[in-house]
Protein backbone atom coordinates (compact mmCIF):
# COMPACT_ATOMS: atom_id res chain seq x y z
CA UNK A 1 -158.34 -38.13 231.23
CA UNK A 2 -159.06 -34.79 232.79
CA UNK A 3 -157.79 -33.80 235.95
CA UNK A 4 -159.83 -31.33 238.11
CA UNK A 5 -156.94 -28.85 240.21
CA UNK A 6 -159.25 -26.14 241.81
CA UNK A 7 -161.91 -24.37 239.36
CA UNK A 8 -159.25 -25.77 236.21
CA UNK A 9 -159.32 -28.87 234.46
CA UNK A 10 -155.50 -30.18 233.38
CA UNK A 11 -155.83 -32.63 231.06
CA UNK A 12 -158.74 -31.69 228.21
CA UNK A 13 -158.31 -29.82 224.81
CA UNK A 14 -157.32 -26.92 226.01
CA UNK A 15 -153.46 -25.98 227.65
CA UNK A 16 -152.87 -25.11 231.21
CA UNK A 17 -149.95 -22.70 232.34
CA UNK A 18 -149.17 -22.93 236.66
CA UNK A 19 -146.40 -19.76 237.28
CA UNK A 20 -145.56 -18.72 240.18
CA UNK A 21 -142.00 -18.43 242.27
CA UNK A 22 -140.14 -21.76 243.13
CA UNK A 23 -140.31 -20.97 246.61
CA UNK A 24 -142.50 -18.25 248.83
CA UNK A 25 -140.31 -15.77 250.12
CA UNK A 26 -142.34 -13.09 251.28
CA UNK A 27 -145.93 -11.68 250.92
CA UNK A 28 -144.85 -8.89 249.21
CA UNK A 29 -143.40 -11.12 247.02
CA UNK A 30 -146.30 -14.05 246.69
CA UNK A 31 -148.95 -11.14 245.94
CA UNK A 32 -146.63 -9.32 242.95
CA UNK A 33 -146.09 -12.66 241.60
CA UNK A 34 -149.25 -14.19 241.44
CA UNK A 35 -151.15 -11.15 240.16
CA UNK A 36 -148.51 -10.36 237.90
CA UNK A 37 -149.01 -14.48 236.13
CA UNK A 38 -152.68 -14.41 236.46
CA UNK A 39 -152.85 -10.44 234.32
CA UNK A 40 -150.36 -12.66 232.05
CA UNK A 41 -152.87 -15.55 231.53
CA UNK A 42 -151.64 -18.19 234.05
CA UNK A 43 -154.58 -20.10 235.40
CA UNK A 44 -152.81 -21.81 238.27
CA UNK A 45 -150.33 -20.63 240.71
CA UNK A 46 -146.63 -22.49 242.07
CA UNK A 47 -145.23 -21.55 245.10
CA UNK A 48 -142.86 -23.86 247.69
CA UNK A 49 -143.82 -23.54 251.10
CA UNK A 50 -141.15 -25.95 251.98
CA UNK A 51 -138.35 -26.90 249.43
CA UNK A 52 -135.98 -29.52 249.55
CA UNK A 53 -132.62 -28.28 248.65
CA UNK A 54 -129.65 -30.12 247.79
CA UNK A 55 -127.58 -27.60 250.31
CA UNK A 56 -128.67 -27.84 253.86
CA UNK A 57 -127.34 -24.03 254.01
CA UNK A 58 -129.67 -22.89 251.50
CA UNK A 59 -133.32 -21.52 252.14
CA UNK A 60 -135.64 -24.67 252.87
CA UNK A 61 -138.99 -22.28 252.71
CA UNK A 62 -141.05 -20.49 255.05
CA UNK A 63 -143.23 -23.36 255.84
CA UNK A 64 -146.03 -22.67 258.81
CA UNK A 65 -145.20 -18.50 258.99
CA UNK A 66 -146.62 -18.03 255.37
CA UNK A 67 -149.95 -20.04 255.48
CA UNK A 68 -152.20 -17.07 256.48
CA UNK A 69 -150.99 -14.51 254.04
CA UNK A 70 -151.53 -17.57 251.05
CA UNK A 71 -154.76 -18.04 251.86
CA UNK A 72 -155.50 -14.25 251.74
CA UNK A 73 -153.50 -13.84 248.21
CA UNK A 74 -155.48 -16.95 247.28
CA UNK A 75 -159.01 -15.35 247.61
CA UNK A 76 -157.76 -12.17 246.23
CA UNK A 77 -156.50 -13.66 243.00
CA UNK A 78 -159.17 -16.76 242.56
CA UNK A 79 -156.40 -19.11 241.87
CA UNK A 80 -155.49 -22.41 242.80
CA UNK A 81 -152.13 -23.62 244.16
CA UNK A 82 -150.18 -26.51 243.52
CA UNK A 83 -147.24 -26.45 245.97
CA UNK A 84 -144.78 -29.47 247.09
CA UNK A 85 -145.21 -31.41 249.81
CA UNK A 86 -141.78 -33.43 251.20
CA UNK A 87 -143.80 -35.09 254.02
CA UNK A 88 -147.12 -36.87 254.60
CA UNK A 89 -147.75 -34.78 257.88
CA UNK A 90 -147.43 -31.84 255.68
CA UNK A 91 -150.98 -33.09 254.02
CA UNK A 92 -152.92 -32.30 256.73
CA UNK A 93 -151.13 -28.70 257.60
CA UNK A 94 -151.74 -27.26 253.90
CA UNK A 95 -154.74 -29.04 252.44
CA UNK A 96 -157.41 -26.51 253.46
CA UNK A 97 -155.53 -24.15 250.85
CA UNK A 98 -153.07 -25.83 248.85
CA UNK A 99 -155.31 -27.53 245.74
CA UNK A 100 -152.70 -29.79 244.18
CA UNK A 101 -149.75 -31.71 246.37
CA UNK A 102 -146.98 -31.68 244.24
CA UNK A 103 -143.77 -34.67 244.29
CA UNK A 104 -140.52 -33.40 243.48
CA UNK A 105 -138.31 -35.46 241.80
CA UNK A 106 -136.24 -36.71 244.64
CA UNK A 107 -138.83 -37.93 246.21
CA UNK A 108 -140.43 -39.88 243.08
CA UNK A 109 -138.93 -42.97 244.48
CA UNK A 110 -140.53 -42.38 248.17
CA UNK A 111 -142.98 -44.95 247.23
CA UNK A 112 -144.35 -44.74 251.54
CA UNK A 113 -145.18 -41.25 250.46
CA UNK A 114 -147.04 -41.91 247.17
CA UNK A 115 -149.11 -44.64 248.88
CA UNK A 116 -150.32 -42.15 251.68
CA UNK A 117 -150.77 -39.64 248.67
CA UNK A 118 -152.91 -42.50 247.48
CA UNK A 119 -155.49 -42.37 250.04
CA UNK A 120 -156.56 -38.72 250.18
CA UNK A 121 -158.30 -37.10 247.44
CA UNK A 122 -156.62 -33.79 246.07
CA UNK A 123 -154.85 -34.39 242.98
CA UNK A 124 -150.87 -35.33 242.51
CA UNK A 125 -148.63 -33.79 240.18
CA UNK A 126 -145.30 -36.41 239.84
CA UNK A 127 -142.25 -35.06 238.65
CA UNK A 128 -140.45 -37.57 236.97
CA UNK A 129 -136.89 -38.32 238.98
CA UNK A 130 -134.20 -36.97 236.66
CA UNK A 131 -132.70 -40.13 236.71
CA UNK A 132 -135.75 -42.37 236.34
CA UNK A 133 -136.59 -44.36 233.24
CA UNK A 134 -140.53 -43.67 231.97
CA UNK A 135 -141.37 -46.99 233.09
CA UNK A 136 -140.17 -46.18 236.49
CA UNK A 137 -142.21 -42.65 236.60
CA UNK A 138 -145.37 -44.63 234.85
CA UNK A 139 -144.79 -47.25 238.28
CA UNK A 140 -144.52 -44.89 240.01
CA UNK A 141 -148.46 -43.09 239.39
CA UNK A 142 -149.26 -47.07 240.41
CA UNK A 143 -148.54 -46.05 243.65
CA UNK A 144 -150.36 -43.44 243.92
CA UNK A 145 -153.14 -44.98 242.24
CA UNK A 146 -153.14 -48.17 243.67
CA UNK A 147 -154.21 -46.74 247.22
CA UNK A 148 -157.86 -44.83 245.54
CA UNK A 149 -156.40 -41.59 244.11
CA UNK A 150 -156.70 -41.48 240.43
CA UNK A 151 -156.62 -37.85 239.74
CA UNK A 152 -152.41 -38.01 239.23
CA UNK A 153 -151.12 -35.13 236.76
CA UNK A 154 -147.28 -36.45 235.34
CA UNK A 155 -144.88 -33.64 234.96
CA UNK A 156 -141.38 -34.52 232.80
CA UNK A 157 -138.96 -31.82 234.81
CA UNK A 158 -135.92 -32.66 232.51
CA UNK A 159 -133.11 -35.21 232.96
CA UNK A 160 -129.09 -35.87 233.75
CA UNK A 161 -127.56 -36.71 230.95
CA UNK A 162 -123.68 -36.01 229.43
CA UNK A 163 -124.53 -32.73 228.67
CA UNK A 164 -123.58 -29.89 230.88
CA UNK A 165 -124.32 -26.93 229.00
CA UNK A 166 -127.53 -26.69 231.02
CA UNK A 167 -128.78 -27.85 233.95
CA UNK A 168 -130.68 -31.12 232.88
CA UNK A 169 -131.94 -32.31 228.99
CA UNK A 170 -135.26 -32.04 228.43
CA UNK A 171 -137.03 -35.08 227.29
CA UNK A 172 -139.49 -34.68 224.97
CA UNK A 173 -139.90 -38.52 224.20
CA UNK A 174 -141.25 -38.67 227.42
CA UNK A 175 -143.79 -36.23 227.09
CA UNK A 176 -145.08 -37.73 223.94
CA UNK A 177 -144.50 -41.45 225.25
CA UNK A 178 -145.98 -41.08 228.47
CA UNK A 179 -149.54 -39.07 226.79
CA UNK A 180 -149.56 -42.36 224.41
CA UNK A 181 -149.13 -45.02 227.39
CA UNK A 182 -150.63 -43.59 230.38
CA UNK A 183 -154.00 -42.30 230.71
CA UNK A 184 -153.02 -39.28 232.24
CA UNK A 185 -152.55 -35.71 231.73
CA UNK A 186 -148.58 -34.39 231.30
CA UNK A 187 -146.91 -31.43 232.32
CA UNK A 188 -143.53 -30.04 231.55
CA UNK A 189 -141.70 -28.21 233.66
CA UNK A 190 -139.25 -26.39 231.33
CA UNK A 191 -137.60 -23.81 234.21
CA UNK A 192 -135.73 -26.87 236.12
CA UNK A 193 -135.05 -28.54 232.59
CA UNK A 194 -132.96 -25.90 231.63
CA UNK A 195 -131.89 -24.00 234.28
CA UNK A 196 -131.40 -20.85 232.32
CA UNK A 197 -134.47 -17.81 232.18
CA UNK A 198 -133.45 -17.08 228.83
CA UNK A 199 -134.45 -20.40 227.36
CA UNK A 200 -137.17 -20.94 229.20
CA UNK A 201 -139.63 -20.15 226.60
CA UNK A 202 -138.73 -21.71 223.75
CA UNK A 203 -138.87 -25.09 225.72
CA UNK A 204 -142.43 -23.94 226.42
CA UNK A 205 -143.26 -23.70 222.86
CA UNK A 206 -142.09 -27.02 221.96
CA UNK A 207 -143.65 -28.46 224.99
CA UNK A 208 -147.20 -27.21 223.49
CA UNK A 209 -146.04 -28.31 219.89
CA UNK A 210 -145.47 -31.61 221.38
CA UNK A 211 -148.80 -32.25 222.36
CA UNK A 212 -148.40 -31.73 226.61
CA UNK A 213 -151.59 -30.49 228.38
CA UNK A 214 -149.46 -27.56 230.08
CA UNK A 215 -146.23 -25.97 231.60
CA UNK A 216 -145.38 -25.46 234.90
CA UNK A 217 -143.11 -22.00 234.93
CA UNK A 218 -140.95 -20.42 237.44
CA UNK A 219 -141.69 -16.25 237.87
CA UNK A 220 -140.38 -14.20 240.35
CA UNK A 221 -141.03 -10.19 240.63
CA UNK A 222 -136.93 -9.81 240.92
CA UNK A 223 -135.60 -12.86 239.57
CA UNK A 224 -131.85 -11.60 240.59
CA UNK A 225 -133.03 -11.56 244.23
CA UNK A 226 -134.51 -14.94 244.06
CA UNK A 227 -133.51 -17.22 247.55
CA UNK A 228 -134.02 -20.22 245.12
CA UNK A 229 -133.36 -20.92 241.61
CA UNK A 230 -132.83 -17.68 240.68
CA UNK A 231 -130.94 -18.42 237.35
CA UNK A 232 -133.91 -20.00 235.69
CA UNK A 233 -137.02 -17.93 236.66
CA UNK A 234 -138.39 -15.18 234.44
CA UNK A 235 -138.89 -11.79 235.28
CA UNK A 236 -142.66 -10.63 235.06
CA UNK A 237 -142.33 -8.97 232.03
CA UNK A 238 -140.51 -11.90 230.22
CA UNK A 239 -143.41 -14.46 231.35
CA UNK A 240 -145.89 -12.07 229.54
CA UNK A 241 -143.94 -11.68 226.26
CA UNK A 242 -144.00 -16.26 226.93
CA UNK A 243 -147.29 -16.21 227.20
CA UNK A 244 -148.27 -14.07 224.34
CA UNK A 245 -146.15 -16.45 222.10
CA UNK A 246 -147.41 -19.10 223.63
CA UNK A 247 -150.89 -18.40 222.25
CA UNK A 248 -149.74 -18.12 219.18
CA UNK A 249 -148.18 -21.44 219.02
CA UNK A 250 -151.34 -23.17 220.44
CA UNK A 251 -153.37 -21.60 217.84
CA UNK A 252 -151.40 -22.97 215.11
CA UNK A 253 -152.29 -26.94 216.51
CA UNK A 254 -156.04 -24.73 217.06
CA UNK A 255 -155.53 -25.04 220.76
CA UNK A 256 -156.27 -22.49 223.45
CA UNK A 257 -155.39 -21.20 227.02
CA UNK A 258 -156.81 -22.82 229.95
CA UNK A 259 -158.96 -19.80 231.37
CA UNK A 260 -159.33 -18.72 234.84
């Protein structure tokens, strides 16, 4: 199944790489970003406009004060956006601009959320709870799809196990489980599997080796400076010595970059 986000279809034999910061701090900061991925090969763009954090102290996102300055770094790159949403009346603010609602994890269990998700038309991207089973995650697309919207992209974001060494496991069963019982596209999100920049793209690699149809990647222009997640984002420079890898890895399972 192909999944239509913007001008870019997720989903088909070619693989799709969304950068971007975790959460919009600035426009100064947006525009370096986002033409800093797409010169790297990115065809989408990720950016938070609101973020749920587990700190109620810690930036929550810039919400209403940044939608001008996206749209304008939106028609000067060409690029769609997927960016969360944490509430249905958020749907109607951002939809003029925002191409893809994306579900965190926390909220992959807010099953009044997914059904209102289910009756508009602009595709979902559902990160996988990092406590759910698969099963629960493959339920929880029902939802979504149960109210009329079939054009649902899953994204495995990593999950808590034992291990502490980083900041969740990555499951790779999942990815390859979920593209053999679900008929739709998969993401990986290796940034909040890991929690740590400078493993960031290996986890890419074996994402694409694994057969997903893309990554979802958090760059910031001054990762150091970052208001969230600032451990796990790469630098600019680092997400164009990824993405130059990455190519080369596709090429060996004669796959290609999604194009913008």
């Amino acid at each position: 199944m192909v999944v239509q986000i913007g001008k870019i279809q997720v989903g088909g034999p070619q693989f799709t790489v969304i950068a971007g910061p975790c959460s919009i701090e600035s426009e100064t900061q947006f525009r370096t970003a986002s033409e800093g991925v797409k010169k790297s090969g990115a065809s989408l763009l990720r950016g938070g406009i609101w973020k749920m954090r587990t700190s109620p102290k810690a930036f929550q996102g810039l919400g209403s004060s940044a939608f001008e300055f996206i749209k304008k770094i939106k028609a000067e790159t060409g690029l769609g956006l997927v960016s969360e949403i944490t509430d249905i009346r958020q749907v109607e603010e951002i939809s003029s601009f925002v191409d893809a609602f994306q579900v965190g994890a926390r909220n992959m269990h807010n099953y009044s959320l997914l059904k209102d998700l289910g009756k508009q038309p602009k595709p979902v991207v559902l990160k996988r709870n990092f406590s759910a089973y698969i099963d629960e995650w493959l339920n929880a697309a029902q939802y979504i799809s149960q109210g009329g919207n079939n054009n649902i992209i899953l994204c495995e974001r990593g999950i808590r196990t034992f291990e502490k060494a980083t900041r969740n496991t990555l499951d790779l069963n999942a990815v390859v489980y979920a593209k053999k019982h679900s008929q739709y596209p998969v993401l990986v999100d290796p940034s909040h599997a890991i929690g740590i920049s400078d493993l960031v793209s290996p986890l890419c690699y074996a994402a694409a080796a694994a057969g997903a149809d893309g990554v979802i990647v958090e760059v910031h222009p001054k990762p150091s400076e970052a208001l969230s997640d600032a451990d796990q984002a790469l630098s600019l420079e680092a997400f164009d010595k990824m993405m130059n890898q990455l190519k080369k890895v596709l090429g060996a399972f004669d796959r290609t970059l999604t194009m913008a």
